[in-house]
Each structure stands twice: as structure tokens, then as C-alpha cells.
C-alpha atoms as a PDB file:
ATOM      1  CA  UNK A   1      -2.087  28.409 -13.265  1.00  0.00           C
ATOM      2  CA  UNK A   2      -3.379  24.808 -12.744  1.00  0.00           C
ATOM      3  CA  UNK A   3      -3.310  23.871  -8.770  1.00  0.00           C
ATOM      4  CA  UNK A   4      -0.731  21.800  -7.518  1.00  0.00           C
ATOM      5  CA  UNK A   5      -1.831  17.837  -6.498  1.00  0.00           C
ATOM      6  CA  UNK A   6       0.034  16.160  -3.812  1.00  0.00           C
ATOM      7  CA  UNK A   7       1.091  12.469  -5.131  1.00  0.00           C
ATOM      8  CA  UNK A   8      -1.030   9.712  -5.913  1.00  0.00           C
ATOM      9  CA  UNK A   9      -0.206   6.430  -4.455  1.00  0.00           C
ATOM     10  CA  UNK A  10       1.727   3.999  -6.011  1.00  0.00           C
ATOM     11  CA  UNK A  11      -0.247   1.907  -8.898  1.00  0.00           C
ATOM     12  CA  UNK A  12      -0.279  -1.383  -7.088  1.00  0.00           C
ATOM     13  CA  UNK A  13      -1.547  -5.260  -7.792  1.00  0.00           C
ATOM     14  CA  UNK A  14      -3.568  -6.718  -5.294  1.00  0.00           C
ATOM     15  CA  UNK A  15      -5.563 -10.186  -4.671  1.00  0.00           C
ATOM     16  CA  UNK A  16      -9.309 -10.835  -4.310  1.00  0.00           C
ATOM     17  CA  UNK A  17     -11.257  -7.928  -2.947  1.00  0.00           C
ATOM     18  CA  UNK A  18      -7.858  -6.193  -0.817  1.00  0.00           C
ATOM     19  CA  UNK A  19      -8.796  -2.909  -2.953  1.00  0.00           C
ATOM     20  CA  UNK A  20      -6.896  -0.063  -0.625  1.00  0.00           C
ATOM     21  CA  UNK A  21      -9.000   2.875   0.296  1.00  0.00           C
ATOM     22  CA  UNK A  22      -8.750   5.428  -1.859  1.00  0.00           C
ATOM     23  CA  UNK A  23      -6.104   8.264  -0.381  1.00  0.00           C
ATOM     24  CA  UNK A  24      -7.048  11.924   0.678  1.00  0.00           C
ATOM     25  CA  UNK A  25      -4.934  14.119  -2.098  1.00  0.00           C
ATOM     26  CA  UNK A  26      -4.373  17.592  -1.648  1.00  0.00           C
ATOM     27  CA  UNK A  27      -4.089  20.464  -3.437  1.00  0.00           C
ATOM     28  CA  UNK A  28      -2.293  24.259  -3.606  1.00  0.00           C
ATOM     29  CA  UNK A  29      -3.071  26.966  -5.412  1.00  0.00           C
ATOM     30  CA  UNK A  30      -1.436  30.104  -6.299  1.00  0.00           C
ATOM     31  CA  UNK A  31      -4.504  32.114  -6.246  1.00  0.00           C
ATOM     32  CA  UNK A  32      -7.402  29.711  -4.467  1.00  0.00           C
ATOM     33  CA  UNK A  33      -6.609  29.101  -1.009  1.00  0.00           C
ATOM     34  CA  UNK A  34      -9.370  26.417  -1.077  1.00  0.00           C
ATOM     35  CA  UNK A  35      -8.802  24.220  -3.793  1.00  0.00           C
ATOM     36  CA  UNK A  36     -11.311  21.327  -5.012  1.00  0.00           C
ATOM     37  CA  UNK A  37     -10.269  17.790  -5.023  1.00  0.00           C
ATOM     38  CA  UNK A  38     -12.283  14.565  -6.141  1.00  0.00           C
ATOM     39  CA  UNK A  39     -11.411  11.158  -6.506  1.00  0.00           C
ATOM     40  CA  UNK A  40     -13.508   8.649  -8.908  1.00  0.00           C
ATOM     41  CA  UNK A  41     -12.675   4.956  -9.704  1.00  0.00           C
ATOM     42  CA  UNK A  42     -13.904   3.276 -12.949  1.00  0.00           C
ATOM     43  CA  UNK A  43     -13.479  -0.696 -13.040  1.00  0.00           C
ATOM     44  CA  UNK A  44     -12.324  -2.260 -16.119  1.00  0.00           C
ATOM     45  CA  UNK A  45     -13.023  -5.776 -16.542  1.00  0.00           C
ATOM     46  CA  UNK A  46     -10.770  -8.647 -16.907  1.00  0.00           C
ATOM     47  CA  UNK A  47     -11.144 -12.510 -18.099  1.00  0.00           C
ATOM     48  CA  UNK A  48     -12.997 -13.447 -15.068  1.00  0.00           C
ATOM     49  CA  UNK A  49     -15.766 -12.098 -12.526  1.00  0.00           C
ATOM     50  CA  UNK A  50     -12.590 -11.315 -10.026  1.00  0.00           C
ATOM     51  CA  UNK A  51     -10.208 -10.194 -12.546  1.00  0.00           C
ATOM     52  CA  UNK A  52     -10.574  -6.154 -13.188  1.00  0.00           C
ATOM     53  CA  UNK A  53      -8.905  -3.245 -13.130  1.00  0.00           C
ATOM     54  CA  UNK A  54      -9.483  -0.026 -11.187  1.00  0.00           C
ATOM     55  CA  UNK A  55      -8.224   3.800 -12.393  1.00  0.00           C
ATOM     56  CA  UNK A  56      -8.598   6.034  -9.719  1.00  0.00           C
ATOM     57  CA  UNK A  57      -8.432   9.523 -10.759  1.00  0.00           C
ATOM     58  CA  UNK A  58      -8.136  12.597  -8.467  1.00  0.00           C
ATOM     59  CA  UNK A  59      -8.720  16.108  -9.892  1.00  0.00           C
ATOM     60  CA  UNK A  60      -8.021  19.163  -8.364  1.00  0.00           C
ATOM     61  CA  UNK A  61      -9.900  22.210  -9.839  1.00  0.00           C
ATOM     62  CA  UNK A  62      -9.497  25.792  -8.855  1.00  0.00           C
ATOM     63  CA  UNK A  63     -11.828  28.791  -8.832  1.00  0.00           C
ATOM     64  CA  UNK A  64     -10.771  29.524 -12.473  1.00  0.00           C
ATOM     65  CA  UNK A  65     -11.414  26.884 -13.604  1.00  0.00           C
ATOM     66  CA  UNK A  66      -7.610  25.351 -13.946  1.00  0.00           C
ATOM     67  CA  UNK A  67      -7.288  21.236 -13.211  1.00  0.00           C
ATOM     68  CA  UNK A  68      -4.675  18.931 -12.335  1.00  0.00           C
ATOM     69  CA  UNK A  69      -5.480  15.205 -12.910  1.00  0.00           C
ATOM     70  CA  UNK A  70      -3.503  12.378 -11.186  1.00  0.00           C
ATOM     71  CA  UNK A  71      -4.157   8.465 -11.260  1.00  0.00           C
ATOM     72  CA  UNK A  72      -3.643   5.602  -9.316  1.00  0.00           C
ATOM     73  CA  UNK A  73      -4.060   1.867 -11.638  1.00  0.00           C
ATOM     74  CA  UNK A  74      -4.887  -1.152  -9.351  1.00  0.00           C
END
């Protein structure tokens, strides 16, 4: 069974450079009492050199190699 993820944040608009940190996710497992979790961001740009878009993913993988992807759009 994949782990379980606790929520991502909110996807969320912000101005100029106000990016949030990204949040510490956690994860549960049935089987893996120490479950894997990593957070990337890939920027998207817009029309303009302050206009882009952020994905932040967060994947939790346990020791069989099961994954659970959330995503946070900013």
C-alpha cells in the first residue's frame, strides 16, 4: 500500500517575491515506520521576468517502493 501524505497547503497567489516556505509534510505507512518525504519546486514562466508559476510537489515513498504525490500551485 502507498504511504499516507499529510495535506499540502492551500495553492495560493502571491505578489513579488512573498513565495511561502515550503511546508514539512508527513507521511504514514502501514508497513514502514520511517517513511521518505521530499519536496521539489519547478518554476514555470509567465509574460514577464516577475510573473511565474511554482508547483511544489511532495512525495512520500516507502521501503517498497509505493509513492504518494501531493502539490501545492503558487
Amino acid at each position: 500500500q502507498a504511504p499516507v501524505l499529510s495535506a499540502a497547503p492551500a495553492n495560493v497567489t502571491v505578489s513579488c517575491n512573498n513565495v511561502p516556505q515550503a511546508a514539512t509534510l508527513t507521511a504514514t505507512d502501514n508497513c514502514d515506520a520511517t517513511v521518505a518525504v521530499t519536496s521539489s519546486d519547478s518554476t514555470t514562466p509567465g509574460n514577464c521576468p516577475e510573473s511565474y508559476t511554482i508547483t511544489r510537489t511532495w512525495t512520500a515513498t516507502d521501503n517498497c517502493g509505493n509513492s504518494t504525490v501531493k502539490t501545492q500551485v503558487i
